[in-house]
Protein backbone atom coordinates (compact mmCIF):
# COMPACT_ATOMS: atom_id res chain seq x y z
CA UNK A 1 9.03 -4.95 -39.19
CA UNK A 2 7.41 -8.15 -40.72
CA UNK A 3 9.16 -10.99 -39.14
CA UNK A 4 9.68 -14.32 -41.34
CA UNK A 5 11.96 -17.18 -40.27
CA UNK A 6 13.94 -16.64 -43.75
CA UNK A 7 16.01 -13.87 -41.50
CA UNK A 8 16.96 -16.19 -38.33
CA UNK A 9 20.12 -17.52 -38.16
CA UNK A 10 19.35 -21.26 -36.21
CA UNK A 11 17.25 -24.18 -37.57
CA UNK A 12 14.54 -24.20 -35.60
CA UNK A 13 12.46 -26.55 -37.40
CA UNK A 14 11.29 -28.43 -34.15
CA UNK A 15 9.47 -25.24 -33.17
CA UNK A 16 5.90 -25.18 -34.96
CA UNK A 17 4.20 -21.99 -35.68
CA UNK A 18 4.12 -18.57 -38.36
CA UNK A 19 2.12 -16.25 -35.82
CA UNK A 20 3.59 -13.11 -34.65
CA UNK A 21 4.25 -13.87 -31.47
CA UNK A 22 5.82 -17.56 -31.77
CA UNK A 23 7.93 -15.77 -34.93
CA UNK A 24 9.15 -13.44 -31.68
CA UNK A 25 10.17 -16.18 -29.73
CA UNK A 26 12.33 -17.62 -32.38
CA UNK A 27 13.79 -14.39 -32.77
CA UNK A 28 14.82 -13.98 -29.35
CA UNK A 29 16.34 -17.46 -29.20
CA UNK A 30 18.42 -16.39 -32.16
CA UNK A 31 19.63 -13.29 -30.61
CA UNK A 32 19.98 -15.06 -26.72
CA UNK A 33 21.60 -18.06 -28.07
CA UNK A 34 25.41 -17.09 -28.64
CA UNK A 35 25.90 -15.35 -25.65
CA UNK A 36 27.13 -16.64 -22.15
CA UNK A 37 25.06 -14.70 -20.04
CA UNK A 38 21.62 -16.54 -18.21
CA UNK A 39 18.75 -16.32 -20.03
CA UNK A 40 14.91 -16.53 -18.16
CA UNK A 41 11.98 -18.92 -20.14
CA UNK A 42 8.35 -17.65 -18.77
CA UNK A 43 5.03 -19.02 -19.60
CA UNK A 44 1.88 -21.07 -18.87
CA UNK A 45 2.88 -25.12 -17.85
CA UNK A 46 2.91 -26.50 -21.56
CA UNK A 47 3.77 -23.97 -23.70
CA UNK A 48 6.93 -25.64 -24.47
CA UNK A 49 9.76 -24.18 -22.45
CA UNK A 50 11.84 -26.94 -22.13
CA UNK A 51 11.97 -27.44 -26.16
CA UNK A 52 12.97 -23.42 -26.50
CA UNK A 53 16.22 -24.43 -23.77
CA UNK A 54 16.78 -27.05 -26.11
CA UNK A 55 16.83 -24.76 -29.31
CA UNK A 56 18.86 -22.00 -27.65
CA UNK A 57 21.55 -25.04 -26.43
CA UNK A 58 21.42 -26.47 -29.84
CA UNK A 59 22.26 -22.96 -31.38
CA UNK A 60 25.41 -22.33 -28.91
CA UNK A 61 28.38 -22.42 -28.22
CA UNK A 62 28.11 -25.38 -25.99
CA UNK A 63 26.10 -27.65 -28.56
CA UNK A 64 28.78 -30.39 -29.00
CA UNK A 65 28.18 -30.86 -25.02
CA UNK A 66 24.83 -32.30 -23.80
CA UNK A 67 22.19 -30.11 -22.00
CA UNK A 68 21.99 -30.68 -18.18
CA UNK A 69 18.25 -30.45 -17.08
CA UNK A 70 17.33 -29.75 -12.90
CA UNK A 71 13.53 -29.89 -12.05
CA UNK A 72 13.80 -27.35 -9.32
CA UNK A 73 10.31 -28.81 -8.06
CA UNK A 74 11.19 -32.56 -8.20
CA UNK A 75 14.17 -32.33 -5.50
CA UNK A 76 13.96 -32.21 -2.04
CA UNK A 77 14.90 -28.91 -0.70
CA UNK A 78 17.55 -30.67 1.49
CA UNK A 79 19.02 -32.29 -1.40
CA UNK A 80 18.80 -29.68 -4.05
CA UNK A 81 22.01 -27.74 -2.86
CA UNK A 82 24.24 -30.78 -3.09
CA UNK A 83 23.01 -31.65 -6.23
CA UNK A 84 23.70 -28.23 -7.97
CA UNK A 85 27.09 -27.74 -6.20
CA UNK A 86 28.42 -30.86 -4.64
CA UNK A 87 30.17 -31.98 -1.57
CA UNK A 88 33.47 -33.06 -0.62
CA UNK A 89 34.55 -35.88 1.27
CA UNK A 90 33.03 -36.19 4.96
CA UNK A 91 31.00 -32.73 4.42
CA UNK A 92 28.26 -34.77 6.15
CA UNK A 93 27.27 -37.99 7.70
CA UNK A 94 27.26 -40.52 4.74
CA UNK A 95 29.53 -38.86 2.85
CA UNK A 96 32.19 -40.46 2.05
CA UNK A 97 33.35 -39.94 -1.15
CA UNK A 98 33.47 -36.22 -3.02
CA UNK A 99 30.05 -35.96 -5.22
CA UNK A 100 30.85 -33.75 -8.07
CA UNK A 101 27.55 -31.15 -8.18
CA UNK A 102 25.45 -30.43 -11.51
CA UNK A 103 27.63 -26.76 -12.48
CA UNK A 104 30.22 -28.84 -12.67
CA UNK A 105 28.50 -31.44 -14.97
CA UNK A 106 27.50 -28.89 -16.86
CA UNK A 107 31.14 -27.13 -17.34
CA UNK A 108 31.01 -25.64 -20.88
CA UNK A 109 27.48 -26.57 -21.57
CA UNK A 110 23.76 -25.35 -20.11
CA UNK A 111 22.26 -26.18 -17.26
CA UNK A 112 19.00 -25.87 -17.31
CA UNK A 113 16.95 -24.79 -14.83
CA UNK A 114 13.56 -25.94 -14.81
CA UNK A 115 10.83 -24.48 -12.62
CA UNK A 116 13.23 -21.89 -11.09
CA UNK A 117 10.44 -20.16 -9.01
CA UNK A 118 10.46 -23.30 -6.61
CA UNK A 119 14.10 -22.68 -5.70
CA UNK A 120 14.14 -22.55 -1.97
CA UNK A 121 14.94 -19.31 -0.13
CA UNK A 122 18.23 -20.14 0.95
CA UNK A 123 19.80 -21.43 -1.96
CA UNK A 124 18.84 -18.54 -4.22
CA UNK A 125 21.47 -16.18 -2.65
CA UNK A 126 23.87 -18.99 -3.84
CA UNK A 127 22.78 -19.59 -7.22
CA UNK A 128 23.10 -15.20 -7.61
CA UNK A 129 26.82 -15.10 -6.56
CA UNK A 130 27.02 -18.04 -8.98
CA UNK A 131 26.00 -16.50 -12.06
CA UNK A 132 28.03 -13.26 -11.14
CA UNK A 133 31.42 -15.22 -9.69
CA UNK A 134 31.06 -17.53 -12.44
CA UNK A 135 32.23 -20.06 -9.72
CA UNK A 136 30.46 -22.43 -7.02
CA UNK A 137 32.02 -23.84 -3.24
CA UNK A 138 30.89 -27.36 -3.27
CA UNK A 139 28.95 -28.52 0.32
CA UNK A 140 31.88 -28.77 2.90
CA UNK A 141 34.47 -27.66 0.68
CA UNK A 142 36.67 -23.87 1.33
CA UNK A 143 37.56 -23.60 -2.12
CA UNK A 144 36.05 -21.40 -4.82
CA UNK A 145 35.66 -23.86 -8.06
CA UNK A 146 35.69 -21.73 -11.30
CA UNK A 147 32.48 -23.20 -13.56
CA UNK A 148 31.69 -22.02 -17.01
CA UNK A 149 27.98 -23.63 -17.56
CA UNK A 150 25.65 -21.23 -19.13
CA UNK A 151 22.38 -21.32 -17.54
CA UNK A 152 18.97 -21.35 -18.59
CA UNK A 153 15.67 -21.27 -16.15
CA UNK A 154 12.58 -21.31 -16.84
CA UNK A 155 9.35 -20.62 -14.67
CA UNK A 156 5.07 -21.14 -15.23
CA UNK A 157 4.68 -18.92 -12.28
CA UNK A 158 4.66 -14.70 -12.22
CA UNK A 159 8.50 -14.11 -9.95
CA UNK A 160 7.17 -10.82 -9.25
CA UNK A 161 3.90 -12.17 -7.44
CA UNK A 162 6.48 -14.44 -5.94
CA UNK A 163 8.94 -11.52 -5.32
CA UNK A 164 6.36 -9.47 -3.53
CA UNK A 165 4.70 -12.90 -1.86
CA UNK A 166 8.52 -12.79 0.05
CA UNK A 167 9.36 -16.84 -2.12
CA UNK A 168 11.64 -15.15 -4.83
CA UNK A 169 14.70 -12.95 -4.46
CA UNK A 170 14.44 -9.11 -6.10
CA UNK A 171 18.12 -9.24 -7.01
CA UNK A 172 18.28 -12.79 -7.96
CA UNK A 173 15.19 -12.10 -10.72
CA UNK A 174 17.05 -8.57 -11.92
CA UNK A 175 20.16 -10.37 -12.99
CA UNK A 176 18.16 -13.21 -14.78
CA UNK A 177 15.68 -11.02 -16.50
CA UNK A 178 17.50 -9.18 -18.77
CA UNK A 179 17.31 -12.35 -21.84
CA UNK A 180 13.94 -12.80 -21.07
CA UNK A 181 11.90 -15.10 -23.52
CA UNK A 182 7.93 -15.05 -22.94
CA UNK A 183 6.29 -17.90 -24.26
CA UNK A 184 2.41 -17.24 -25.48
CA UNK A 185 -0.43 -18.99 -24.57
CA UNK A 186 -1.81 -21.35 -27.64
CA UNK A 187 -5.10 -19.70 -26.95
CA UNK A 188 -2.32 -16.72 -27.85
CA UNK A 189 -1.40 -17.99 -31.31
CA UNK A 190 -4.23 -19.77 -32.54
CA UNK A 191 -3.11 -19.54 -35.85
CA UNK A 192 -0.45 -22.10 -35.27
CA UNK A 193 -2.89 -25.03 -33.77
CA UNK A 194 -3.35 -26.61 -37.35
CA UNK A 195 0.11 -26.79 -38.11
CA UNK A 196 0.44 -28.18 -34.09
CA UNK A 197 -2.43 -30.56 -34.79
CA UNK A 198 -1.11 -31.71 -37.78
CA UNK A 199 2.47 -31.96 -36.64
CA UNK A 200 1.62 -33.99 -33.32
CA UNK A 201 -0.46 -36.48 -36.15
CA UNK A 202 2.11 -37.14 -37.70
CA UNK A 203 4.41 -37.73 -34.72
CA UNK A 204 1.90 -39.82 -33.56
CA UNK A 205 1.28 -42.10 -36.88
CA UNK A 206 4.71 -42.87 -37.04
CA UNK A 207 5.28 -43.97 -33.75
CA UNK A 208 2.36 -46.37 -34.00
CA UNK A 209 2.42 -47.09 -38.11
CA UNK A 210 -1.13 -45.22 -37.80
CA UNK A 211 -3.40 -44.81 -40.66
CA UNK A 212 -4.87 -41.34 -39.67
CA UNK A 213 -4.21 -39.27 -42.20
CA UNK A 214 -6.11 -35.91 -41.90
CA UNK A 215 -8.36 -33.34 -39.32
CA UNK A 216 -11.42 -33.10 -40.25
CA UNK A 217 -12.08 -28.99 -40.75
CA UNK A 218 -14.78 -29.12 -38.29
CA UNK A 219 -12.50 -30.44 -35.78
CA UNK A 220 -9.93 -27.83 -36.01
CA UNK A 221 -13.02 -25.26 -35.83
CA UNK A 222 -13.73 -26.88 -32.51
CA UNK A 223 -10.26 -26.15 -31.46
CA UNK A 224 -10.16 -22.96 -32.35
CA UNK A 225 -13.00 -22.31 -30.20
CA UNK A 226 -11.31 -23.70 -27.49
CA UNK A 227 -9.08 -22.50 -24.37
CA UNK A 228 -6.24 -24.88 -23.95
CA UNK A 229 -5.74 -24.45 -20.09
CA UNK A 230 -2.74 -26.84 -21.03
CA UNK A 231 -1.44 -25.55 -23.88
CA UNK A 232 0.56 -27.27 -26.76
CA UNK A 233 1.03 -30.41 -24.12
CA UNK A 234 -2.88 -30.43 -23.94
CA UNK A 235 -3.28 -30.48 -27.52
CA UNK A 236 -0.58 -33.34 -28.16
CA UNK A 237 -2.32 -35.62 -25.77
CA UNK A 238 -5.48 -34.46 -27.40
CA UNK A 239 -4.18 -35.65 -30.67
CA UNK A 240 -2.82 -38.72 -29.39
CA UNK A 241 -6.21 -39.88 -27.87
CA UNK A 242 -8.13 -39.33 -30.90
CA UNK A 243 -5.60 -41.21 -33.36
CA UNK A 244 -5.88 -44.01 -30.89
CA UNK A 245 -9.59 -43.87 -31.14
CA UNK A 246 -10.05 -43.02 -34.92
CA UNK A 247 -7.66 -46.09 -36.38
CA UNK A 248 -7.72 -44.76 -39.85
CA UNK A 249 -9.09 -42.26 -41.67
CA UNK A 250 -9.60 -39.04 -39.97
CA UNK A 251 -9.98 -37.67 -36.58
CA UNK A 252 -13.45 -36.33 -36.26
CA UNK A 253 -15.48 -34.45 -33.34
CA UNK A 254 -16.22 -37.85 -31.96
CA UNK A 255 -12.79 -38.64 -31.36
CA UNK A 256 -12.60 -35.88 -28.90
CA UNK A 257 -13.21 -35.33 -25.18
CA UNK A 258 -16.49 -34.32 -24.31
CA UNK A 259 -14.79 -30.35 -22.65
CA UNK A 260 -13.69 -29.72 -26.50
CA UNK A 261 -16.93 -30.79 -28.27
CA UNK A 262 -18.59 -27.90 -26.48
CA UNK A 263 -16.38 -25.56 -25.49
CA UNK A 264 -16.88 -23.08 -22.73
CA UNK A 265 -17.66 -19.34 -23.40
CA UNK A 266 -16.11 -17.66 -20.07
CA UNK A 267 -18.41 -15.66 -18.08
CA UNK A 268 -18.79 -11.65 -19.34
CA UNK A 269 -18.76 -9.06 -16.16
CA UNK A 270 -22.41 -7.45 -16.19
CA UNK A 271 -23.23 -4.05 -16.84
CA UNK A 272 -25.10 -4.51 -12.69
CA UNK A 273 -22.11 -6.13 -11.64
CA UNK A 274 -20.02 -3.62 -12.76
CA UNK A 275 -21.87 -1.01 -11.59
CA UNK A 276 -22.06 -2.40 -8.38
CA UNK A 277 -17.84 -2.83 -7.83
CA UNK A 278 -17.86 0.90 -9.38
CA UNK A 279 -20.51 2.77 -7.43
CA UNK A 280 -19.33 6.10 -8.62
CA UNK A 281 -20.35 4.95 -12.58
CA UNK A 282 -23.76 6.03 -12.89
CA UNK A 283 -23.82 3.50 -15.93
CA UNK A 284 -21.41 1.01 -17.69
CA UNK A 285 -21.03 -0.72 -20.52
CA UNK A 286 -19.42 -3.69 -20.97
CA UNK A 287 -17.36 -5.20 -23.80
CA UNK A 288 -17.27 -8.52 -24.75
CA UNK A 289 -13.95 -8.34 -26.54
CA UNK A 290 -11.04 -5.79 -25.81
CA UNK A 291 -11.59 -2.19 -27.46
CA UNK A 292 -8.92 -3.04 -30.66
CA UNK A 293 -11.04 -5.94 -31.81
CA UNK A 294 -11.86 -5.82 -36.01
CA UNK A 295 -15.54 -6.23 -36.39
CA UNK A 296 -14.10 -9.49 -38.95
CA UNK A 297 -12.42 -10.55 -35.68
CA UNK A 298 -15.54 -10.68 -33.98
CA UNK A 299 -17.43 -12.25 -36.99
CA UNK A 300 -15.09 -15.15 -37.02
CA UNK A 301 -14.91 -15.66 -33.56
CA UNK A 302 -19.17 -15.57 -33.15
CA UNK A 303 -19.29 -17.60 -36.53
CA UNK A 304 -16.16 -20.24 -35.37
CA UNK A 305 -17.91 -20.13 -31.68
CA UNK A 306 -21.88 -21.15 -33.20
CA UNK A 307 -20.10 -23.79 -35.68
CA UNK A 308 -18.59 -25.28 -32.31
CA UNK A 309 -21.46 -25.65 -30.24
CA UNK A 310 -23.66 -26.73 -33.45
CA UNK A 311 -20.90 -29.96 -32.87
CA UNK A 312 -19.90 -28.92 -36.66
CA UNK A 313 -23.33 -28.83 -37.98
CA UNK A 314 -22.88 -26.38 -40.70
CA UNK A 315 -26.87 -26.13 -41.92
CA UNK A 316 -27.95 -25.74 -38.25
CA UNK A 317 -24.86 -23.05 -37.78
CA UNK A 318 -25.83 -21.41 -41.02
CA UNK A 319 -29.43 -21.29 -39.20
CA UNK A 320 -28.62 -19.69 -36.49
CA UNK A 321 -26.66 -17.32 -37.94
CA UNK A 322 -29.13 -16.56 -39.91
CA UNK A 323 -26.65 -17.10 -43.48
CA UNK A 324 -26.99 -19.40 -46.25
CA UNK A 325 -25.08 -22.57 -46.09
CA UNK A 326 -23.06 -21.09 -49.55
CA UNK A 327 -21.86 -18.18 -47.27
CA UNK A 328 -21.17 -19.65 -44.25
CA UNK A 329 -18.82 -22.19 -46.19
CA UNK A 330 -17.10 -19.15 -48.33
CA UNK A 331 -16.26 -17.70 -45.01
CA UNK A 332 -15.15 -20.74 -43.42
CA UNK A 333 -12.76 -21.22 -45.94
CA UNK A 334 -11.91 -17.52 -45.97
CA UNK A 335 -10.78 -18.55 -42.82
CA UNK A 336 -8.79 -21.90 -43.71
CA UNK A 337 -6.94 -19.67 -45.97
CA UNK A 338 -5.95 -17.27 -43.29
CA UNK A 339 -3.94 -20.16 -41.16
């Protein structure tokens, strides 16, 4: 089924992108966001998991309340339990009032839980009887304190790996897997990073009354080549850096780090080294792109990958490709017309 935001029922206007797979994320948040139950973020750091909470919070029912964020990560793990549930009143040395805990905070709104894999051991046992009890015992207390926040983690790291590693609880992951949102790599959705690119220029001119006012197509070509090991975060800051360097006009390769001006072509397995890992294989060949690949695919991705390390030189790309200038720029705007 074709998926188009003209069928989702939120405004999610903050949330850049027309592929197929960021189209499925907005789908799910659509679907996740009414209901009560917890609801699990995955993906790679900077794929934008805190701004999906934010969407499914701002599509609730607990919208009129703010969102309460927890970096599992950032507190100490001696801390962290009295800062999601509380204490009373001498429940430890230095205590000497009652601290009111973060589920409580949070009482008819989310609580987000940021980085949830870094939850110590201990506490995780806690935060399960919490999301099926519906109710916390603050640090010292006896009594059971009914809390209604909806919660929302999020993780960059695999919880099975973690699970089978002995760092994550089984039954802990099974009751907040089942609204499970998986956020794609950029390198994912590449047919969203002009829209990105263009979005995080704008963001950026009018914070600084900039006078940048376009890509240049051979620096979106470069980025299309490229990895992004950091994701959308990488490519904001990589925007920001080359407004700040440009001043006006447009941002150009030269306004780029050095790492995206020639982009690295990972390493291909051998056919030897294959053989040698598989000595039952009397011969192998390998792929250089999975089996499902269109031959167009791999024709834009050779021609987009040439353009990249020619630094945007279209004769000496055309050159090497061994195409006339005339067809190499029919096909590159083939493929302007595609994003």
């Amino acid at each position: 089924m074709l998926l188009s935001r003209e069928k989702l029922h939120g405004n999610y206007n903050d949330l850049i992108g027309e592929s197929t797979g960021h189209l499925e994320v907005l789908k799910r948040i659509d679907r996740f966001a009414k209901s009560s139950k917890a609801v699990l973020i995955s993906g790679e750091t900077g794929t934008g998991k805190e701004l999906v909470a934010r969407a499914l919070h701002a599509e609730s029912l607990y919208a009129m309340q703010p969102m309460v964020v927890v970096n599992c990560a950032g507190i100490a793990e001696n801390l962290i339990e009295n800062e999601l549930f509380g204490h009373e009143r001498g429940a430890f040395t230095g205590a000497d009032r009652q601290h009111i805990g973060l589920f409580e905070t949070a009482s008819k709104s989310t609580l987000f839980l940021d980085e949830i894999g870094e939850l110590p051991m201990p506490l995780q046992p806690k935060l399960l009887r919490v999301l099926q009890e519906n109710e916390i015992r603050r640090v010292g207390g006896t009594a059971q304190i009914p809390v209604t926040a909806r919660v929302v983690a999020a993780t960059n790291i695999n919880l099975l790996e973690a699970i089978e590693a002995g760092r994550f609880r089984r039954d802990l992951y099974e009751r907040l897997k089942s609204l499970h949102i998986r956020l794609p790599a950029l390198r994912e959705r590449r047919k969203d990073i002009p829209a990105l690119a263009k979005h995080f220029l704008t963001k950026e001119n009018n914070a600084l009354n900039g006078k940048v006012v376009d890509i240049n197509p051979e620096v979106l070509a470069l980025f299309d080549a490229y990895s992004w090991p950091g994701n959308i975060r990488e490519l904001e800051g990589v925007i920001s850096r080359a407004v700040l360097l440009a001043e006006e006009g447009e941002i150009l390769p030269d306004h780029l780090p050095s790492d995206l001006r020639t982009p690295q072509t990972p390493a291909l397995p051998s056919a030897d080294a294959t053989a040698a890992a598989n000595p039952n294989v009397a011969e192998c060949f390998v792929l250089p792109f999975p089996i499902d690949t269109t031959l167009q695919e791999i024709e834009k991705s050779a021609i987009l990958a040439i353009l990249a390390r020619e630094h945007g030189n279209r004769s000496k790309t055309a050159e090497v490709l061994g195409i006339s200038r005339p067809t190499l720029r029919a096909k590159l705007h083939t493929y302007e017309q595609e994003e």
